[in-house]
PDB file of N, CA and C in Angstrom:
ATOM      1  N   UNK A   1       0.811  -1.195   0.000  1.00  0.00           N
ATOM      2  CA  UNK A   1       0.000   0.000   0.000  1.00  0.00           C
ATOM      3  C   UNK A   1       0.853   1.258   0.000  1.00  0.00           C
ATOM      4  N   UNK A   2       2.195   1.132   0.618  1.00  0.00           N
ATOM      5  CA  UNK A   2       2.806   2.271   0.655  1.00  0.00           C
ATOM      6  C   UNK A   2       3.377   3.167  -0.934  1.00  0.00           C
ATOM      7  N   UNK A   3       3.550   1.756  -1.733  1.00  0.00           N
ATOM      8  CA  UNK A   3       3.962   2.550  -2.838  1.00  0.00           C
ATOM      9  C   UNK A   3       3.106   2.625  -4.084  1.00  0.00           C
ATOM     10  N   UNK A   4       1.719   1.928  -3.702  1.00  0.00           N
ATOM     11  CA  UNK A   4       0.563   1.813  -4.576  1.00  0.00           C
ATOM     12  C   UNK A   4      -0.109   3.055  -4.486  1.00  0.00           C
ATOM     13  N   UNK A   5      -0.471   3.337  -3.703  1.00  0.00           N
ATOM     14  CA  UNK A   5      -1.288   4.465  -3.348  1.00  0.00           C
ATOM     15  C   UNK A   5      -0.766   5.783  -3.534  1.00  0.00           C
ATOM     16  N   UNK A   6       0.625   6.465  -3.443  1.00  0.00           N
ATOM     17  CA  UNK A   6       1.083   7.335  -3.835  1.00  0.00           C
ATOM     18  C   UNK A   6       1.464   7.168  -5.646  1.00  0.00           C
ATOM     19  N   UNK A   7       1.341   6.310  -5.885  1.00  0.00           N
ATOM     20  CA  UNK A   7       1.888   5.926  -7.476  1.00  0.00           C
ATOM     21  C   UNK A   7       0.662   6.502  -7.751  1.00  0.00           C
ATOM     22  N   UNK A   8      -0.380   5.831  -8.011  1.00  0.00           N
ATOM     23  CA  UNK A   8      -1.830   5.866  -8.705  1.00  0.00           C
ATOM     24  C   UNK A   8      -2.155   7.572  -8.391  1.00  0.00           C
ATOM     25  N   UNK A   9      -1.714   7.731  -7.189  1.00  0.00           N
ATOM     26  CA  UNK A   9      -2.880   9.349  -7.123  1.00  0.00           C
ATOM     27  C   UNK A   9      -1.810   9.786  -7.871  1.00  0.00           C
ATOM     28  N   UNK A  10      -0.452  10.643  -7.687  1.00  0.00           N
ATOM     29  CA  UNK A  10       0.688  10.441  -8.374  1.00  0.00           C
ATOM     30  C   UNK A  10       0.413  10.930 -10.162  1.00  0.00           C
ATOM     31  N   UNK A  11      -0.203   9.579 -10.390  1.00  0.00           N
ATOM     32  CA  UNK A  11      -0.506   9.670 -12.315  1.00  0.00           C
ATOM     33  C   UNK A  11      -1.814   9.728 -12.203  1.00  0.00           C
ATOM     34  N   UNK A  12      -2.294  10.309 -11.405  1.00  0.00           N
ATOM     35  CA  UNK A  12      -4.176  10.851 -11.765  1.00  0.00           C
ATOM     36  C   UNK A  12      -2.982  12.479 -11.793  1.00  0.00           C
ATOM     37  N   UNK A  13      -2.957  12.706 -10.599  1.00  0.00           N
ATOM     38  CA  UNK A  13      -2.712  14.237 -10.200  1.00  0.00           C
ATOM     39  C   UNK A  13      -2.007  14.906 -11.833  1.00  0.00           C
ATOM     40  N   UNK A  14      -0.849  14.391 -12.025  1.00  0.00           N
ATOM     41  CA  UNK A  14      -0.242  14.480 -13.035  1.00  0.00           C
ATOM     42  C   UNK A  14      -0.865  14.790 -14.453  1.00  0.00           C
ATOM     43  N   UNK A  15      -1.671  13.336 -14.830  1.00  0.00           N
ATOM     44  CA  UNK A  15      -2.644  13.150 -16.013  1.00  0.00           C
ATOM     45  C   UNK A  15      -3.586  14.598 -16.241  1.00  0.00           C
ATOM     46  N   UNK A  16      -4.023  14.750 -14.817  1.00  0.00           N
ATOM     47  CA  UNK A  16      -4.915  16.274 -14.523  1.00  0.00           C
ATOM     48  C   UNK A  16      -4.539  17.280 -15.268  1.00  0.00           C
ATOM     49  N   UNK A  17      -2.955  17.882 -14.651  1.00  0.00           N
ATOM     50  CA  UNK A  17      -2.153  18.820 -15.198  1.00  0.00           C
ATOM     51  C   UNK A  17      -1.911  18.907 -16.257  1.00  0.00           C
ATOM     52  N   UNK A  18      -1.849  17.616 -16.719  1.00  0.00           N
ATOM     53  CA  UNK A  18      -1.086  17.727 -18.209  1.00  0.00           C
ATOM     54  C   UNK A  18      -2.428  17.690 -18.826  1.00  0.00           C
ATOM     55  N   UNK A  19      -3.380  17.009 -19.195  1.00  0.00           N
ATOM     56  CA  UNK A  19      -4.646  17.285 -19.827  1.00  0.00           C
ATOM     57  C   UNK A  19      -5.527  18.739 -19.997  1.00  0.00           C
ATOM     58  N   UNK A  20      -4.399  19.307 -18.517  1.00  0.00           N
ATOM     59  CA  UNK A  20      -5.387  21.182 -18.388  1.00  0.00           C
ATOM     60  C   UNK A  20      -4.452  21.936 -19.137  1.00  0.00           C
ATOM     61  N   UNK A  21      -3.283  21.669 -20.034  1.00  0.00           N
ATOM     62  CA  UNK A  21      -2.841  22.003 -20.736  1.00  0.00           C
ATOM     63  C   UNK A  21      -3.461  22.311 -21.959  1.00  0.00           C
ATOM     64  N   UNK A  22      -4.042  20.934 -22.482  1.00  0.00           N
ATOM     65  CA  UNK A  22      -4.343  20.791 -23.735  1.00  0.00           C
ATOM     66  C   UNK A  22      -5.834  20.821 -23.878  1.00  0.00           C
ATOM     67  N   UNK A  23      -6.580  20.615 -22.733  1.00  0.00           N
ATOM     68  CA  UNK A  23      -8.216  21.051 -23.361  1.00  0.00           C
ATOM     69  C   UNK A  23      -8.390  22.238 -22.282  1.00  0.00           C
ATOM     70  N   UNK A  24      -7.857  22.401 -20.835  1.00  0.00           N
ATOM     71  CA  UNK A  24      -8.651  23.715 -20.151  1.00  0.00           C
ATOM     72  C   UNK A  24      -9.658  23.279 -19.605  1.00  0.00           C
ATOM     73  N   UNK A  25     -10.092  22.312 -19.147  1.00  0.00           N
ATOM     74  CA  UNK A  25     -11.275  21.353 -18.338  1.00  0.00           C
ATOM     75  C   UNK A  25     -11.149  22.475 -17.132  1.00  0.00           C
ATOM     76  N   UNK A  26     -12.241  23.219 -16.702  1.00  0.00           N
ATOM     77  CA  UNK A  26     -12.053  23.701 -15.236  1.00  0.00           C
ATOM     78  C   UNK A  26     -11.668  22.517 -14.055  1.00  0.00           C
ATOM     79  N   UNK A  27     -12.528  21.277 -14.122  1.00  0.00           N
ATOM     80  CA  UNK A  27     -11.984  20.419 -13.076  1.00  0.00           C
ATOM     81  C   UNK A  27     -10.391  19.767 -13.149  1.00  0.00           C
ATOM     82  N   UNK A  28      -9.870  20.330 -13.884  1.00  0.00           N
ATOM     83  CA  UNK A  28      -8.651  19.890 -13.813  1.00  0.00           C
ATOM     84  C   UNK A  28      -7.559  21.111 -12.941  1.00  0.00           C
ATOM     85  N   UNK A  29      -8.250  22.170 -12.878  1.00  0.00           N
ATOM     86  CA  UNK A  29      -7.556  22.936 -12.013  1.00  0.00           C
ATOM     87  C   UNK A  29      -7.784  22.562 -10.499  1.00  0.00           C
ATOM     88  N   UNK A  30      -8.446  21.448 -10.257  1.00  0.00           N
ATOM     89  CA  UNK A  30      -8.590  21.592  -8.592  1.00  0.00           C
ATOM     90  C   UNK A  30      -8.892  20.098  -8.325  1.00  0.00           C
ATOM     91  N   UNK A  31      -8.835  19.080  -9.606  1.00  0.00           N
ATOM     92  CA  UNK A  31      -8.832  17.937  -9.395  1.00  0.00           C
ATOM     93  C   UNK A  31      -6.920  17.241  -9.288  1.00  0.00           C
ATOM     94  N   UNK A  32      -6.221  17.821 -10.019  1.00  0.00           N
ATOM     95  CA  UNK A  32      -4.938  17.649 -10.073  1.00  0.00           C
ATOM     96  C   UNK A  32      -4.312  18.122  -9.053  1.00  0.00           C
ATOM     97  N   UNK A  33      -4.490  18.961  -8.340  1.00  0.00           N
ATOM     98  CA  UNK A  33      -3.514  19.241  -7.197  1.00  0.00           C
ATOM     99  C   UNK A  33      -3.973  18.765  -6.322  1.00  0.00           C
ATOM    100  N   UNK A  34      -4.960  18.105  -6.227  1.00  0.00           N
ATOM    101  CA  UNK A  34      -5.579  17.823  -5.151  1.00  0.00           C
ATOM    102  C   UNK A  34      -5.286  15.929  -5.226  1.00  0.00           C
ATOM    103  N   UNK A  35      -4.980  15.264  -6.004  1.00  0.00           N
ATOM    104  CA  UNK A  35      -4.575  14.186  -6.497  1.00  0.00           C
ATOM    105  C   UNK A  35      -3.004  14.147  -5.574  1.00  0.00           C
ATOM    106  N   UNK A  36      -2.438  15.043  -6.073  1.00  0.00           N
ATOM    107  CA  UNK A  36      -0.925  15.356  -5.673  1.00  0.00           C
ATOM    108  C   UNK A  36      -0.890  15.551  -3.984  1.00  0.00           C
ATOM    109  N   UNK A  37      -1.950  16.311  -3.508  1.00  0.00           N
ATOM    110  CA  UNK A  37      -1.832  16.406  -2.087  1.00  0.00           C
ATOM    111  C   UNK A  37      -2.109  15.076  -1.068  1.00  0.00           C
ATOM    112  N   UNK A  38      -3.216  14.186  -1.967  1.00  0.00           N
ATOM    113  CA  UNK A  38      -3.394  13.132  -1.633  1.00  0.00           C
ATOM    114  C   UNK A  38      -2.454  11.664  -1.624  1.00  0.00           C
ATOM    115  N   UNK A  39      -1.439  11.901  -3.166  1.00  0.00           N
ATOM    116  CA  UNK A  39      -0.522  11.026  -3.139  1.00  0.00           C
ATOM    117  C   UNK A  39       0.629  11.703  -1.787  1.00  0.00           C
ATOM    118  N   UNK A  40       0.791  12.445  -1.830  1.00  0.00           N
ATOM    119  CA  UNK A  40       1.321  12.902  -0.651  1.00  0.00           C
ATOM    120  C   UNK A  40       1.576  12.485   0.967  1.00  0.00           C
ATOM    121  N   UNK A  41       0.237  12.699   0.857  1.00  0.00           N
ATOM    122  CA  UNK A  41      -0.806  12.216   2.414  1.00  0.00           C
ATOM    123  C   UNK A  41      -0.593  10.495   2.741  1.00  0.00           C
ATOM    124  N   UNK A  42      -0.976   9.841   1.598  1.00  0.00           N
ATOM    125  CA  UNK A  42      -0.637   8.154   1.314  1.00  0.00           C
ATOM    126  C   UNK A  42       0.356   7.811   1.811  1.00  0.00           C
ATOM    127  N   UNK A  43       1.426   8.542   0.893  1.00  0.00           N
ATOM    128  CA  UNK A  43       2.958   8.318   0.851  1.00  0.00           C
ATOM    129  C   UNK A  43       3.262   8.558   2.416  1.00  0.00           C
ATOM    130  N   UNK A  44       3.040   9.674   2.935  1.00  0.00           N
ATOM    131  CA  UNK A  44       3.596   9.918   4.790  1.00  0.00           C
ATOM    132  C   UNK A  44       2.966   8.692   5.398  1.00  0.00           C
ATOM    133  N   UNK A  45       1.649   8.200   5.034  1.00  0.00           N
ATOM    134  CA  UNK A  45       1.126   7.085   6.126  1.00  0.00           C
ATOM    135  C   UNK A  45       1.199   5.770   5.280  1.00  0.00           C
ATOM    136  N   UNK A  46       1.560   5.818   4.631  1.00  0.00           N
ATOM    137  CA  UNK A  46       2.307   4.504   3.981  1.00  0.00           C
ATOM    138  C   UNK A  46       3.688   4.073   4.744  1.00  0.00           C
ATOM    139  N   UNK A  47       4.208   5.245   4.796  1.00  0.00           N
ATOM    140  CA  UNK A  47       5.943   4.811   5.080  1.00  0.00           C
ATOM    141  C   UNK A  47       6.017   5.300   7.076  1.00  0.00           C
ATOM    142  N   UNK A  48       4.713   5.339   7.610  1.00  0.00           N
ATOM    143  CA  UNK A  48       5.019   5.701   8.705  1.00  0.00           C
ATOM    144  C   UNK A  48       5.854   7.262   9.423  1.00  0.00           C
ATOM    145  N   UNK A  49       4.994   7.751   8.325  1.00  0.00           N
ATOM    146  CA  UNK A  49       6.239   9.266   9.100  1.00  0.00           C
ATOM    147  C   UNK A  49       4.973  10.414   9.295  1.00  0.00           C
ATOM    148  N   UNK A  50       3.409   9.575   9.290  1.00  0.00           N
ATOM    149  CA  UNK A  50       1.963  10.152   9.628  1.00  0.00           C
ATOM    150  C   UNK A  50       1.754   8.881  10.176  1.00  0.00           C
ATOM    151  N   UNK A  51       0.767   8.756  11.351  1.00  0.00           N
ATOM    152  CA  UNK A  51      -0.074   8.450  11.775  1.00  0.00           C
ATOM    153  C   UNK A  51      -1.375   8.908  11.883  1.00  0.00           C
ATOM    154  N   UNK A  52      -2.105   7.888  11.352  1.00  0.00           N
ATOM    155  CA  UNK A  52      -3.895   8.426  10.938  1.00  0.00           C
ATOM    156  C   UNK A  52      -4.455   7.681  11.025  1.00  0.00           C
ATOM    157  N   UNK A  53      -4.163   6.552  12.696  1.00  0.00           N
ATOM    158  CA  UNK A  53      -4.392   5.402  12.656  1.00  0.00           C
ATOM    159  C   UNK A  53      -4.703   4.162  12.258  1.00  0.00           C
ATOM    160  N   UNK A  54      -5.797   3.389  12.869  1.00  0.00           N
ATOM    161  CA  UNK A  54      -5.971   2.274  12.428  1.00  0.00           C
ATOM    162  C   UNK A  54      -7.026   2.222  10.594  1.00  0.00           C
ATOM    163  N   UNK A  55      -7.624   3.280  11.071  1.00  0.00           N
ATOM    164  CA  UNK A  55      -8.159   3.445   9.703  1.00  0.00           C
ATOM    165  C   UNK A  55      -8.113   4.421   8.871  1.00  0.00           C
ATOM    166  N   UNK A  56      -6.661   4.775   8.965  1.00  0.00           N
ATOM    167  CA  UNK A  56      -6.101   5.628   7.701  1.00  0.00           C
ATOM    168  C   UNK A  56      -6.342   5.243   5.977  1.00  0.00           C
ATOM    169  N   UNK A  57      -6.242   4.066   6.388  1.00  0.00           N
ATOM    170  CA  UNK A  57      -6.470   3.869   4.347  1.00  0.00           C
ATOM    171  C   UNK A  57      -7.953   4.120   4.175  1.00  0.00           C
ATOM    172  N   UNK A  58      -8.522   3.973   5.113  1.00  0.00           N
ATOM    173  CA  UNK A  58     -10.203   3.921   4.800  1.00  0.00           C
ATOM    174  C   UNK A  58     -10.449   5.456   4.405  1.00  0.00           C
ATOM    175  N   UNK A  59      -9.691   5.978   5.557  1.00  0.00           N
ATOM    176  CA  UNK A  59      -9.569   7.878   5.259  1.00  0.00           C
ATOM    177  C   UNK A  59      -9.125   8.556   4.395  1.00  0.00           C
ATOM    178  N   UNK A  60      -8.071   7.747   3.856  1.00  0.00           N
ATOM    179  CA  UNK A  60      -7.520   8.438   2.441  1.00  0.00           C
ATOM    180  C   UNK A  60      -8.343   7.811   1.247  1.00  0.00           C
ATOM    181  N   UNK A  61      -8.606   6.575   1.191  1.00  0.00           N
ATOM    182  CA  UNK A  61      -9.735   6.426   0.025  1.00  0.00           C
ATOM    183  C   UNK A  61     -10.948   7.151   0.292  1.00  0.00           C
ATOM    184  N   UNK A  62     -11.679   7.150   1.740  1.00  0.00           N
ATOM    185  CA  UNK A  62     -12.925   7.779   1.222  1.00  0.00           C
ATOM    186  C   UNK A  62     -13.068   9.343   0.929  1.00  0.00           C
ATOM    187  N   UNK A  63     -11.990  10.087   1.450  1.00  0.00           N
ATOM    188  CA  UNK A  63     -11.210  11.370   0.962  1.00  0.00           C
ATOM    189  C   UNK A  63     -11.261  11.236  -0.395  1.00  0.00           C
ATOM    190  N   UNK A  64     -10.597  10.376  -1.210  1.00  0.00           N
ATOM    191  CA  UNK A  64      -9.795  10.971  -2.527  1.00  0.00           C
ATOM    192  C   UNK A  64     -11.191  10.193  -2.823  1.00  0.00           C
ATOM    193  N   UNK A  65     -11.548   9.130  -2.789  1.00  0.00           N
ATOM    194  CA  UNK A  65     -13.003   9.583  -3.760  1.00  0.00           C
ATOM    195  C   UNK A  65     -13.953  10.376  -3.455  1.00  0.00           C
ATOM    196  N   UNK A  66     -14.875  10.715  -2.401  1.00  0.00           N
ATOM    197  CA  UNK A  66     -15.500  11.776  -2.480  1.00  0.00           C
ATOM    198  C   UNK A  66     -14.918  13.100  -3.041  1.00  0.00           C
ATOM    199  N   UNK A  67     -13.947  13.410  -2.497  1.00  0.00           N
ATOM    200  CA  UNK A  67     -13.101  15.058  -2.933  1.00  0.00           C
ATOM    201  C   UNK A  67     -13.221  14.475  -4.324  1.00  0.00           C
ATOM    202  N   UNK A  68     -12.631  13.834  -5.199  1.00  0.00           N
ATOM    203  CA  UNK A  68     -12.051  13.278  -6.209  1.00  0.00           C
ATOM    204  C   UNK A  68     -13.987  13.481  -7.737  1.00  0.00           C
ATOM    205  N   UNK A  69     -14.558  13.360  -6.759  1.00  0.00           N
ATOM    206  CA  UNK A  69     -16.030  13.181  -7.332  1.00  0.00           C
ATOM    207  C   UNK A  69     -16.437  14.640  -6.889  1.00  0.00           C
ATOM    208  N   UNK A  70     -16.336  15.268  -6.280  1.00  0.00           N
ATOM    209  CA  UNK A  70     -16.705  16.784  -5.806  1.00  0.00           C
ATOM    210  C   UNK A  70     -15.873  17.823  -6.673  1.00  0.00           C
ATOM    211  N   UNK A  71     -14.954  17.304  -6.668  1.00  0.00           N
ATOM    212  CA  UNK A  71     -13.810  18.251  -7.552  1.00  0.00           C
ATOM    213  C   UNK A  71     -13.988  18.287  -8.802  1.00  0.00           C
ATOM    214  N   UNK A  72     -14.631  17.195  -8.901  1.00  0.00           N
ATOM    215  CA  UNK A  72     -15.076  17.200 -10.548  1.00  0.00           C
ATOM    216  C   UNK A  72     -16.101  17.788 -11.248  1.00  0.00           C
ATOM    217  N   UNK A  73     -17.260  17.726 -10.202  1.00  0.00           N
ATOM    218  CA  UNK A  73     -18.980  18.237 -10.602  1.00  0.00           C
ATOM    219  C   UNK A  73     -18.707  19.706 -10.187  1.00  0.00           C
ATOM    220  N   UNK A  74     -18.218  19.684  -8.761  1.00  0.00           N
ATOM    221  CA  UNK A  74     -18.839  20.992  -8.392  1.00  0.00           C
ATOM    222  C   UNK A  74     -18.134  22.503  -9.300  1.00  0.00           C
ATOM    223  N   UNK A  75     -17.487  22.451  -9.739  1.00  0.00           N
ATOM    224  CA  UNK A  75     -16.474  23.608 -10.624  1.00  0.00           C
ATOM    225  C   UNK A  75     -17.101  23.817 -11.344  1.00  0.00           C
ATOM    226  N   UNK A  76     -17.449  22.816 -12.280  1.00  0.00           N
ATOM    227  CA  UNK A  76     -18.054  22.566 -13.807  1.00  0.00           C
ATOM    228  C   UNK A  76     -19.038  23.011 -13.708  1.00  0.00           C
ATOM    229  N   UNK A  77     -19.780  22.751 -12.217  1.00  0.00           N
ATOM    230  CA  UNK A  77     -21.246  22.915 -12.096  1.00  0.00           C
ATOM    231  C   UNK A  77     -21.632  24.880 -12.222  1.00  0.00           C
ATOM    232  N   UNK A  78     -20.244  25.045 -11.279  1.00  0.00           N
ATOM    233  CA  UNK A  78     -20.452  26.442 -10.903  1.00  0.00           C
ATOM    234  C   UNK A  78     -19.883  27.750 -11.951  1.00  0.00           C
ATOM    235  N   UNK A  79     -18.522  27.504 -12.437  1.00  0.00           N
ATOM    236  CA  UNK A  79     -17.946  28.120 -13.972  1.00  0.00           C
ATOM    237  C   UNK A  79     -18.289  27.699 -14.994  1.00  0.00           C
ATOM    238  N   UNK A  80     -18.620  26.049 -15.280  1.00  0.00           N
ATOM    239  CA  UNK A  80     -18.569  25.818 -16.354  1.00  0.00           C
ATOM    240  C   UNK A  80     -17.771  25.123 -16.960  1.00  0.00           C
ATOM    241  N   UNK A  81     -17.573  24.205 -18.332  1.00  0.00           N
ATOM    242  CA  UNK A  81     -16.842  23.009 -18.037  1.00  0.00           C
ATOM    243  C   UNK A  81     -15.464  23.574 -18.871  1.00  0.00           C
ATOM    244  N   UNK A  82     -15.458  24.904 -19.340  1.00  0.00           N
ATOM    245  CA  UNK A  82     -14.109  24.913 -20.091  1.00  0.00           C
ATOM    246  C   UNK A  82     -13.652  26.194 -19.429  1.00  0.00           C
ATOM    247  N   UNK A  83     -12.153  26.963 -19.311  1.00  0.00           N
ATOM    248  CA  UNK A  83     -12.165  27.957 -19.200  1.00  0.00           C
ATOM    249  C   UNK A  83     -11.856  29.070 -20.391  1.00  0.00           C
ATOM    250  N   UNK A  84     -12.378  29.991 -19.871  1.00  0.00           N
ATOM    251  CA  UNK A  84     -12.426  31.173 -21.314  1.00  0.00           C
ATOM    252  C   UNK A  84     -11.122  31.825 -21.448  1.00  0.00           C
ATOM    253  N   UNK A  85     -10.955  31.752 -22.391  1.00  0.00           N
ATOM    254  CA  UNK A  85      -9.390  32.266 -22.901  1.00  0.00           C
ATOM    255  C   UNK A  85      -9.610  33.669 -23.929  1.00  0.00           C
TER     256      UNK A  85
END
């Protein structure tokens, strides 16, 4: 889990960035860093240098999917799904 879980959010967070390059998706401005903060978060309680106890993985999955599903609708919902250039 320690090096699964920072990998995967890792190449979402990433995929985000680089995709808001090339189309401008509003949810990619707040779905990608937020991917990155999460591989982050994994990575400290993966390798023991966080404690978030016994049910830390439960906390970081049900985190990165809800946020992960919120980050996506709610932007789009509220700007709109592209940004204006």
């Amino acid at each position: 889990m320690a090096f699964v879980w920072p990998l995967f959010l890792t190449w979402m967070g990433t995929a985000c960035l680089l995709n808001l390059r090339r189309c401008g998706r509003i949810h990619c401005y707040t779905s990608g860093p937020f991917f990155l903060i999460m591989a982050i978060i994994s990575a400290l309680h993966g390798f023991e240098l966080v404690d978030l106890g016994p049910s830390g993985w439960s906390w970081i999955s049900t985190i990165t999917i809800v946020g992960g599903i919120a980050l996506t609708w709610v932007p789009e919902l509220a700007l709109g799904r592209y940004r204006s250039t």
